[in-house]
PDB file of N, CA and C in Angstrom:
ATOM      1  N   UNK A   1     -12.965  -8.973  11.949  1.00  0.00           N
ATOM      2  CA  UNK A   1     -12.312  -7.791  11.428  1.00  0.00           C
ATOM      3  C   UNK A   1     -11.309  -8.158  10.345  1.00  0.00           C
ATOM      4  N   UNK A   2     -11.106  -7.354   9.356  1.00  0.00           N
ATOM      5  CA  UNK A   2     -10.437  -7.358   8.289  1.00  0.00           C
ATOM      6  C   UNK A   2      -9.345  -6.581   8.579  1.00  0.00           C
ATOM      7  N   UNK A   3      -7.819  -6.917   8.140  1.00  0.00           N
ATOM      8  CA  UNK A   3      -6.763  -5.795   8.104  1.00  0.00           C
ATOM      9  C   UNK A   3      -6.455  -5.255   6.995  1.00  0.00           C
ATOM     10  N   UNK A   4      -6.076  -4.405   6.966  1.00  0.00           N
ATOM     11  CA  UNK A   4      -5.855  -3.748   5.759  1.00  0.00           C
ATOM     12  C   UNK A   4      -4.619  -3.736   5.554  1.00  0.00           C
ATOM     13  N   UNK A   5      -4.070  -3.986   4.541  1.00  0.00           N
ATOM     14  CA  UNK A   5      -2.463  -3.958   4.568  1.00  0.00           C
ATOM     15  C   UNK A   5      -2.143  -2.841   4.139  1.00  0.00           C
ATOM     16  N   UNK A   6      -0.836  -2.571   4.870  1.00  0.00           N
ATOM     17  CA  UNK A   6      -0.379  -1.228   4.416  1.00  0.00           C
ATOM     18  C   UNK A   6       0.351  -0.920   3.446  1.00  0.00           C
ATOM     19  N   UNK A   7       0.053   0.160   2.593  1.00  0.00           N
ATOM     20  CA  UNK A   7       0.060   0.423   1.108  1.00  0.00           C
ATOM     21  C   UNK A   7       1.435   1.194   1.162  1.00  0.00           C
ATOM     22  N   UNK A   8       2.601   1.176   0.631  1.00  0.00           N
ATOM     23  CA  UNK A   8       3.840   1.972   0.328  1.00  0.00           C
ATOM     24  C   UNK A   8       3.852   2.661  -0.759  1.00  0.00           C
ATOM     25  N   UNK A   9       3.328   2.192  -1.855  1.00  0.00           N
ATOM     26  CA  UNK A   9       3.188   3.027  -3.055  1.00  0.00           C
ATOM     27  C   UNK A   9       1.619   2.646  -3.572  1.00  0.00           C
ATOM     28  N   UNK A  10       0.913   3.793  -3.536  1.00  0.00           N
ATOM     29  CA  UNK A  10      -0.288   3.823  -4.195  1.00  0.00           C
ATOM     30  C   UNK A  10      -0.512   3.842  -5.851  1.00  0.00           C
ATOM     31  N   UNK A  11      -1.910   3.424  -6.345  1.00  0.00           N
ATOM     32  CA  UNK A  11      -2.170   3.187  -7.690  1.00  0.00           C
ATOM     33  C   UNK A  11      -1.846   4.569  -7.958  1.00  0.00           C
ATOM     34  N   UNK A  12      -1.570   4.668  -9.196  1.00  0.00           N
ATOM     35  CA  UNK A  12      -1.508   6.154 -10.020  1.00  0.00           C
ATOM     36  C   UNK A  12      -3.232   6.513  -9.946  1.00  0.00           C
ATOM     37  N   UNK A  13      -3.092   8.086 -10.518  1.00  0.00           N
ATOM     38  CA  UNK A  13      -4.900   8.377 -10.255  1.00  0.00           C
ATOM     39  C   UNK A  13      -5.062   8.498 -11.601  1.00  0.00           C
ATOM     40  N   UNK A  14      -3.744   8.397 -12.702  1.00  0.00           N
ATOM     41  CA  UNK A  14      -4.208   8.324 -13.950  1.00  0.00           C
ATOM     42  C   UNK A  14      -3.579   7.562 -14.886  1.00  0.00           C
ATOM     43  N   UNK A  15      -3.486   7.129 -15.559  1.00  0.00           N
ATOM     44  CA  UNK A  15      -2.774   5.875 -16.064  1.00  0.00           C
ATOM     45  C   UNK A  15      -2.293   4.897 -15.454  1.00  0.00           C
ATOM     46  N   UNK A  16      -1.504   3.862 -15.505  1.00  0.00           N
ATOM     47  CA  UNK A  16      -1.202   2.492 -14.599  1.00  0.00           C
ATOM     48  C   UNK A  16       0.133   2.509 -14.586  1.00  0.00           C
ATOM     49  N   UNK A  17      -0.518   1.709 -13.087  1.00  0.00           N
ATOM     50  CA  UNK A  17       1.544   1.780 -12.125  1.00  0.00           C
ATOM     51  C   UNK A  17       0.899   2.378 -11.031  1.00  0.00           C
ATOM     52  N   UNK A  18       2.058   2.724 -10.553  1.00  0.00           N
ATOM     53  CA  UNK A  18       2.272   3.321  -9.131  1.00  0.00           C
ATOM     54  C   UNK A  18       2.997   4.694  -8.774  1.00  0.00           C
ATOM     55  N   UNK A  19       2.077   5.592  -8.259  1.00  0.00           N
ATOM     56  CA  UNK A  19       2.658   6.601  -7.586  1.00  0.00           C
ATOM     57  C   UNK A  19       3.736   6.779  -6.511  1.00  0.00           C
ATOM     58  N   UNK A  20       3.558   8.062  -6.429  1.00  0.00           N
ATOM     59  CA  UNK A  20       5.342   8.331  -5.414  1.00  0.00           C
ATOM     60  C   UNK A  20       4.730   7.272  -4.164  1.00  0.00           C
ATOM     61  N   UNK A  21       6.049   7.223  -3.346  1.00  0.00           N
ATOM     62  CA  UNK A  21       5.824   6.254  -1.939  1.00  0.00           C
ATOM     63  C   UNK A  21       5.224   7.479  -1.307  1.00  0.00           C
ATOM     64  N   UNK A  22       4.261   6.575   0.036  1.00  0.00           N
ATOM     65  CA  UNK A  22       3.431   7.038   0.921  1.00  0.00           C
ATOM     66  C   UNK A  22       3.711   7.136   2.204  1.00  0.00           C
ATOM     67  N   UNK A  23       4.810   5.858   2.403  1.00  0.00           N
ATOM     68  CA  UNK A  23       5.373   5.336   3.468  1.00  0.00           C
ATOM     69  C   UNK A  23       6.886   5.994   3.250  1.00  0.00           C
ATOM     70  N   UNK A  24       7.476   5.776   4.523  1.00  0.00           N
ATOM     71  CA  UNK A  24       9.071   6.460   4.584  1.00  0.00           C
ATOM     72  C   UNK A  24       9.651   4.768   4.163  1.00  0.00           C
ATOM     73  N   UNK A  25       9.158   3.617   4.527  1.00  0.00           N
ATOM     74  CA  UNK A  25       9.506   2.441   3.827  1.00  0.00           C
ATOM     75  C   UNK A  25       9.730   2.326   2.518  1.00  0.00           C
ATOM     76  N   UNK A  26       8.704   3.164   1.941  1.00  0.00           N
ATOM     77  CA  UNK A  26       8.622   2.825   0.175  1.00  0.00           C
ATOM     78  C   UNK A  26       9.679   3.968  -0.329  1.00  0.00           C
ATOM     79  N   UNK A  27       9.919   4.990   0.470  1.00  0.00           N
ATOM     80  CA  UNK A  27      11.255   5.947  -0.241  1.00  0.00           C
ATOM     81  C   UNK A  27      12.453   5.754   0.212  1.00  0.00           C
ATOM     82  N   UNK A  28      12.652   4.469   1.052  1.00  0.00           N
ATOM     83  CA  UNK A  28      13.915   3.545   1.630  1.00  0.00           C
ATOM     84  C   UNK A  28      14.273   2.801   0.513  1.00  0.00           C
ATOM     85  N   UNK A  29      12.808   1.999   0.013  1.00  0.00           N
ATOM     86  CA  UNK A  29      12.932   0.916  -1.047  1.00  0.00           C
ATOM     87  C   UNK A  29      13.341   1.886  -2.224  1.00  0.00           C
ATOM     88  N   UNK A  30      13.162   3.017  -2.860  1.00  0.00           N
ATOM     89  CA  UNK A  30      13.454   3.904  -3.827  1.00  0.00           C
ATOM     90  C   UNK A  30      14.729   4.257  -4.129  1.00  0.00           C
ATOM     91  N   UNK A  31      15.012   4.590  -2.802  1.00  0.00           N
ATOM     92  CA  UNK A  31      16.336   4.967  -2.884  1.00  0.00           C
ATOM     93  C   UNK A  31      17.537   4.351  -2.492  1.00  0.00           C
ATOM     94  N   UNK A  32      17.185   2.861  -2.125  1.00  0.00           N
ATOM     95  CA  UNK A  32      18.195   1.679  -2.133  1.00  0.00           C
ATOM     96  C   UNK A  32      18.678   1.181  -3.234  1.00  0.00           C
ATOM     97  N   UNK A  33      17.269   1.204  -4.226  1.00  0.00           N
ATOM     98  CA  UNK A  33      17.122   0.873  -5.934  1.00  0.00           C
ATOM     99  C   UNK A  33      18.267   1.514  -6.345  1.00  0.00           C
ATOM    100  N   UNK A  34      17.431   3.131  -6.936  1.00  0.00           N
ATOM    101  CA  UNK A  34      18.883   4.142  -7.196  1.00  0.00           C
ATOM    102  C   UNK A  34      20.445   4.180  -6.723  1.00  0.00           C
ATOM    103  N   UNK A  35      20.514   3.420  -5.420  1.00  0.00           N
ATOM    104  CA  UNK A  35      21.822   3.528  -4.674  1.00  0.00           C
ATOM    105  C   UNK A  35      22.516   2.459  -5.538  1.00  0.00           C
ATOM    106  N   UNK A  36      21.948   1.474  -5.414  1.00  0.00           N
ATOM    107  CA  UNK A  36      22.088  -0.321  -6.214  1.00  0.00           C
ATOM    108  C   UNK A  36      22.316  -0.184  -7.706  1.00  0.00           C
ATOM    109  N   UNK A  37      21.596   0.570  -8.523  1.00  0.00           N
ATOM    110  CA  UNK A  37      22.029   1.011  -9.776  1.00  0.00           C
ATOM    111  C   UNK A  37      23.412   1.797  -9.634  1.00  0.00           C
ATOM    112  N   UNK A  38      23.075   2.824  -9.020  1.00  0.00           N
ATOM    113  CA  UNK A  38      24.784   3.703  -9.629  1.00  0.00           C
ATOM    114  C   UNK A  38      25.723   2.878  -8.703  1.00  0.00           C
ATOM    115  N   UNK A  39      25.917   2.091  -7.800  1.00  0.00           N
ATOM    116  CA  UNK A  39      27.152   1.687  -7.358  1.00  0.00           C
ATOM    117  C   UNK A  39      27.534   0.457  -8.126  1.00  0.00           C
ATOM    118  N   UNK A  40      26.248   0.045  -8.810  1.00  0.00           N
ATOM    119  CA  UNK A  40      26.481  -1.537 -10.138  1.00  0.00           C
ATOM    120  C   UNK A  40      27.441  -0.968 -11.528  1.00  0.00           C
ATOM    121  N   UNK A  41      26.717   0.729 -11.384  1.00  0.00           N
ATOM    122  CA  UNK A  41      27.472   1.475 -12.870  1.00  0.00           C
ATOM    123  C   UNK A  41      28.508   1.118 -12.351  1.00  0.00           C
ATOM    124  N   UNK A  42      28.830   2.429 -11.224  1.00  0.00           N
ATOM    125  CA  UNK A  42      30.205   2.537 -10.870  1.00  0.00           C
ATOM    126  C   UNK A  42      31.280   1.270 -10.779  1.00  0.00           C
ATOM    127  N   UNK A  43      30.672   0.057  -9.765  1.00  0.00           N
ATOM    128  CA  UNK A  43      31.563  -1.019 -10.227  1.00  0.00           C
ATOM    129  C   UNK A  43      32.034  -2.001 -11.441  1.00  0.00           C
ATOM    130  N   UNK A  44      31.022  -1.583 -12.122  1.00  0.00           N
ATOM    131  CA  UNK A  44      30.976  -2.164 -13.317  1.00  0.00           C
ATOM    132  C   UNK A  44      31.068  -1.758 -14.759  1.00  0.00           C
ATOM    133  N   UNK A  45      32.140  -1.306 -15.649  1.00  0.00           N
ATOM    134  CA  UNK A  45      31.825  -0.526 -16.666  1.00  0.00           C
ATOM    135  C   UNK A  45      30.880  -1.091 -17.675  1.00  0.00           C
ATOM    136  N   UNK A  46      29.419  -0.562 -17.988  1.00  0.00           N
ATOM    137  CA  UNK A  46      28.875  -0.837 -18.756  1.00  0.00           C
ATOM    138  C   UNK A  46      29.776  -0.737 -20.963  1.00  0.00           C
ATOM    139  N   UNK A  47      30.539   0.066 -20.521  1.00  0.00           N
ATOM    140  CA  UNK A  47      31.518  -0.619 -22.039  1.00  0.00           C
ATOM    141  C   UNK A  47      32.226  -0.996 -22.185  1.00  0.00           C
ATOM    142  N   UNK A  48      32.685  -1.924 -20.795  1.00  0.00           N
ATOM    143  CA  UNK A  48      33.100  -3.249 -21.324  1.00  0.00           C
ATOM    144  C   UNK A  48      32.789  -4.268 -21.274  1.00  0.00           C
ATOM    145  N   UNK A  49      31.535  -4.510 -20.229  1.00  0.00           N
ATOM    146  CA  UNK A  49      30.920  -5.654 -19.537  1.00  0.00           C
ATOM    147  C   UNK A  49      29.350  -5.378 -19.820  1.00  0.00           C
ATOM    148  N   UNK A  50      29.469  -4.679 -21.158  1.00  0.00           N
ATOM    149  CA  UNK A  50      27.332  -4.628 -21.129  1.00  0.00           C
ATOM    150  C   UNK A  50      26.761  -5.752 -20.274  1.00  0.00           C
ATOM    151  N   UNK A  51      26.782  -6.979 -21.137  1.00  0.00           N
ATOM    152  CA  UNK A  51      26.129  -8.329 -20.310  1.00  0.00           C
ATOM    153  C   UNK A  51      25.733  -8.318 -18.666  1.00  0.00           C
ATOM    154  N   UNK A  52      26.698  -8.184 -18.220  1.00  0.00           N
ATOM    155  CA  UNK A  52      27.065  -8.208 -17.051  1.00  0.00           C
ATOM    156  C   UNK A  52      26.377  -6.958 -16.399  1.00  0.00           C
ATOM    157  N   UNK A  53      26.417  -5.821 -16.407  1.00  0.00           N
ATOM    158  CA  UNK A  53      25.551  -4.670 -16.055  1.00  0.00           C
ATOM    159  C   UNK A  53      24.235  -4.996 -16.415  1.00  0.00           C
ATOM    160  N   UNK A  54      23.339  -5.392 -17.106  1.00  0.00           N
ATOM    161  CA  UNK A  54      22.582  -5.621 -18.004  1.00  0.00           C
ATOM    162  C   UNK A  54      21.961  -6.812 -17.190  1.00  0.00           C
ATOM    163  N   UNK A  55      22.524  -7.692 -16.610  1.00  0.00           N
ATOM    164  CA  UNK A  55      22.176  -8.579 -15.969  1.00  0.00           C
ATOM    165  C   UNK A  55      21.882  -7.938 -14.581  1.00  0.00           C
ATOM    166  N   UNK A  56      22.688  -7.613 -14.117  1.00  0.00           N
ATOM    167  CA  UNK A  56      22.522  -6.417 -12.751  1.00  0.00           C
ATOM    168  C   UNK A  56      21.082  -5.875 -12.374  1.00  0.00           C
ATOM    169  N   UNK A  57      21.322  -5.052 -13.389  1.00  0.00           N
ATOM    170  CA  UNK A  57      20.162  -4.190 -13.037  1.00  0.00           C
ATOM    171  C   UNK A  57      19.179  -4.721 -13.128  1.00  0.00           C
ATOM    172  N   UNK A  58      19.145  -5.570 -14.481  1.00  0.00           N
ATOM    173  CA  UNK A  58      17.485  -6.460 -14.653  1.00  0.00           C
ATOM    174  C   UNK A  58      16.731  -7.257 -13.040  1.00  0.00           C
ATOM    175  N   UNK A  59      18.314  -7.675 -12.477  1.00  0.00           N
ATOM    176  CA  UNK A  59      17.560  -8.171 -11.417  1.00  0.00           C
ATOM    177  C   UNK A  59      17.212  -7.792  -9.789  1.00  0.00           C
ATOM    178  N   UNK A  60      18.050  -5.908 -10.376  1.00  0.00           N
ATOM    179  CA  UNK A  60      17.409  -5.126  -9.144  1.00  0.00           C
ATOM    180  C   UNK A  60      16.147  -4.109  -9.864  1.00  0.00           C
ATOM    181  N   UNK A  61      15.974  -4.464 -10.564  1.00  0.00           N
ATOM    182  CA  UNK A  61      14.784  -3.383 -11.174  1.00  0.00           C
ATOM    183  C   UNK A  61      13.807  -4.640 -10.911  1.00  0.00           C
ATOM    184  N   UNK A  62      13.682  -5.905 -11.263  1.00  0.00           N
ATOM    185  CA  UNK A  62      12.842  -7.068 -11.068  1.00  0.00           C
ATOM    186  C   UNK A  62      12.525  -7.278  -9.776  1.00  0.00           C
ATOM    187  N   UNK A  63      13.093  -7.178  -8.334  1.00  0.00           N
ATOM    188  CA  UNK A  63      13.691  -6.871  -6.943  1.00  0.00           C
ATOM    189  C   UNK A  63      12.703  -5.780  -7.123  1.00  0.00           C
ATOM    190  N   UNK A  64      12.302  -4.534  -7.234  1.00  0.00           N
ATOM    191  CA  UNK A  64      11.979  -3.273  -6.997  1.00  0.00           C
ATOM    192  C   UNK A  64      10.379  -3.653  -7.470  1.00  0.00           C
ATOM    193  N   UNK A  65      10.003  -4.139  -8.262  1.00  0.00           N
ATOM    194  CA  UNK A  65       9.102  -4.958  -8.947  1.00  0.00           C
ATOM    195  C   UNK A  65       7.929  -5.610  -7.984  1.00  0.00           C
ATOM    196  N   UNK A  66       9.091  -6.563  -7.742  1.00  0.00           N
ATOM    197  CA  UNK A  66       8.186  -7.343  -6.709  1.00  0.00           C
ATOM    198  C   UNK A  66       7.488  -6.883  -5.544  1.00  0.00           C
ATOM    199  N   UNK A  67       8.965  -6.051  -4.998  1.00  0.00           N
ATOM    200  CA  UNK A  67       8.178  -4.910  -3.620  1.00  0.00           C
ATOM    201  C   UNK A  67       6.934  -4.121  -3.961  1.00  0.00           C
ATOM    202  N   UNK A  68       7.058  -3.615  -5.228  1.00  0.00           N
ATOM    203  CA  UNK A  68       5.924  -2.904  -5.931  1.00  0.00           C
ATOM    204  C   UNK A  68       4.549  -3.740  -5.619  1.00  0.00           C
ATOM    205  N   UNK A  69       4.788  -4.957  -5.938  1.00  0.00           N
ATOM    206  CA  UNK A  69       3.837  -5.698  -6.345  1.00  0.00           C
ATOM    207  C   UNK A  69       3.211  -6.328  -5.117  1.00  0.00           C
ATOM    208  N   UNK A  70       3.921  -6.693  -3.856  1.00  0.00           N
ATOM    209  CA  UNK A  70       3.718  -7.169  -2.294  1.00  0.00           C
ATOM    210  C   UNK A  70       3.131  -5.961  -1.604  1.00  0.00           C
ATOM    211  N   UNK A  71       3.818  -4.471  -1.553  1.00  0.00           N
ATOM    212  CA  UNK A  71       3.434  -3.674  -0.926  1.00  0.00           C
ATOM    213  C   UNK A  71       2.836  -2.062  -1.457  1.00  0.00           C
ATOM    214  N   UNK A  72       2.594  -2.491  -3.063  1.00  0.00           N
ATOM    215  CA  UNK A  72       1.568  -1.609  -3.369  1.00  0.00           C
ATOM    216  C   UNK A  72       0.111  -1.951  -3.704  1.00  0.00           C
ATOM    217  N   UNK A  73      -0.689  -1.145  -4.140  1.00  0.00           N
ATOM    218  CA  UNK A  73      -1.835  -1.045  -4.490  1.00  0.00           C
ATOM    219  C   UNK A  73      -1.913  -1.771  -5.799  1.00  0.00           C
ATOM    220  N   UNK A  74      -2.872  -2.601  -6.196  1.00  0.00           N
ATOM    221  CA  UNK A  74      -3.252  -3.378  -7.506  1.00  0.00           C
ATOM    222  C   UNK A  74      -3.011  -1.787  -8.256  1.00  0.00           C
ATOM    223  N   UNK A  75      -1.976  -2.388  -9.785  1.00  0.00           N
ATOM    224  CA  UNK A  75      -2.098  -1.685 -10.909  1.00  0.00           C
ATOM    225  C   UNK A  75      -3.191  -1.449 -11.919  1.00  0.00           C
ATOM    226  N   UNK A  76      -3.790  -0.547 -11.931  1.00  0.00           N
ATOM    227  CA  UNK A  76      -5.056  -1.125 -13.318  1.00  0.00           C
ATOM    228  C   UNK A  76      -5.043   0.353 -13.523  1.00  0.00           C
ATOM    229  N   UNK A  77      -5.769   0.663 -14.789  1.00  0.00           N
ATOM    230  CA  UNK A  77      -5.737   1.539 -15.898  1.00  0.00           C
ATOM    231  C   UNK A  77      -7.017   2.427 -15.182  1.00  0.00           C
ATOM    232  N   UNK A  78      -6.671   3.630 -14.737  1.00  0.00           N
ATOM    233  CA  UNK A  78      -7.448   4.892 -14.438  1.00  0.00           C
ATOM    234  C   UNK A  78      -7.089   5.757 -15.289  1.00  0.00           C
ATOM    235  N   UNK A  79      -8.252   6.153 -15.746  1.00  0.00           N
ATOM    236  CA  UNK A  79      -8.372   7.578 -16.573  1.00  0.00           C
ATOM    237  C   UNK A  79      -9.153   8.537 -16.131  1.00  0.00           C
ATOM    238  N   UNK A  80      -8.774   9.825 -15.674  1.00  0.00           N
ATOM    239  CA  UNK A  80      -9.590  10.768 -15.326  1.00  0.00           C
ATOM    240  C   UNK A  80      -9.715  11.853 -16.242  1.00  0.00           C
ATOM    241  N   UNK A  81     -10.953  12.360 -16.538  1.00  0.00           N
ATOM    242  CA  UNK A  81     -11.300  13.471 -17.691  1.00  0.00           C
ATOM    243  C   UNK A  81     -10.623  14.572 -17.346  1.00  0.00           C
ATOM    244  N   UNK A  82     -10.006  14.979 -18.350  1.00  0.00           N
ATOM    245  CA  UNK A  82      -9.454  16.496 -18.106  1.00  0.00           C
ATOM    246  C   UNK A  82     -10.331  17.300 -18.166  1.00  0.00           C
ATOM    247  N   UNK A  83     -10.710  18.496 -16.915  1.00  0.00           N
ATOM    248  CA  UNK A  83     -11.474  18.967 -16.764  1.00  0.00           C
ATOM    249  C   UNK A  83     -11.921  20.447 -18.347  1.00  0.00           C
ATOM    250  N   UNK A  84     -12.715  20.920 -18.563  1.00  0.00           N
ATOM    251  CA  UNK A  84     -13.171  21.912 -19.771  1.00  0.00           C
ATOM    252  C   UNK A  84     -11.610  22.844 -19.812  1.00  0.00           C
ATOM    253  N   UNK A  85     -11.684  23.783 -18.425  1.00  0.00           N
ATOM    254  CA  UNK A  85     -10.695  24.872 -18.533  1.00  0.00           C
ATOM    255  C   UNK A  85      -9.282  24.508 -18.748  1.00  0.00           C
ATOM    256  N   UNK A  86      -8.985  23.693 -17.992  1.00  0.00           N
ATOM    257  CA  UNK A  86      -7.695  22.675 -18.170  1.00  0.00           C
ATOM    258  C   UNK A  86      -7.244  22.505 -19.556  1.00  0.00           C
ATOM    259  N   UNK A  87      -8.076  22.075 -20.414  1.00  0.00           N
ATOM    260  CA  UNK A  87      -7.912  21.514 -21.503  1.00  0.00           C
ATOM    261  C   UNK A  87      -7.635  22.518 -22.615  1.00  0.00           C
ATOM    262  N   UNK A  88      -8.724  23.646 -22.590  1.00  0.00           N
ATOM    263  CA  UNK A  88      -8.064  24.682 -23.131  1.00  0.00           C
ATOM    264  C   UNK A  88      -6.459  25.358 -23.078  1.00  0.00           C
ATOM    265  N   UNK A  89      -5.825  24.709 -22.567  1.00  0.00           N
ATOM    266  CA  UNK A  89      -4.315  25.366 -21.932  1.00  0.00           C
ATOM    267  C   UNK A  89      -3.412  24.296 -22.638  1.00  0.00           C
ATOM    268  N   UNK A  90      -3.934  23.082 -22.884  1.00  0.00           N
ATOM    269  CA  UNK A  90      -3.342  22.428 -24.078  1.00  0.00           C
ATOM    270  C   UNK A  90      -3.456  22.435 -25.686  1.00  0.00           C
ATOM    271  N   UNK A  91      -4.213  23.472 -25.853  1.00  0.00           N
ATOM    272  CA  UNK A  91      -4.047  23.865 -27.162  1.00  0.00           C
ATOM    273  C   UNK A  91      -3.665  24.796 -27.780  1.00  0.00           C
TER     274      UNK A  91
END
């Protein structure tokens, strides 16, 4: 038997990346991110310390990344046809 690992954020169904979380894990990991950003703003003024913020975040957005990358679905490029009627409504 094969396991399947469990998926937190699924492939997008149209372009590449990853869709909303699936799991209550993957909207823990979401919103730890967001928490981790504004309390880095808040402690940190980005005009006076760009560098330093800048460094921050790169390495909780890189952090958010990886989880992406361990506990989502392979990224690859889906395109789905916009259906006839649909399409009319964009022009």
């Amino acid at each position: 038997m094969t396991e399947k690992k469990a998926v937190w954020f699924p492939a997008k169904k149209n372009g590449w990346g990853w869709g909303r979380p699936t799991a209550w894990q993957g909207w823990f990991v979401q919103m730890f991110y967001l928490f981790a950003v504004g309390f880095i703003s808040f402690w940190i003024d980005p005009k006076e310390e760009l560098f330093k913020w800048i460094l921050l975040v790169s390495v909780s957005t890189l952090a958010l990344l990886a989880v992406y990358f361990v506990k989502g679905e392979a990224p690859n490029w889906k395109w789905k046809p916009i259906e006839k009627e649909k399409r009319r409504l964009f022009k």
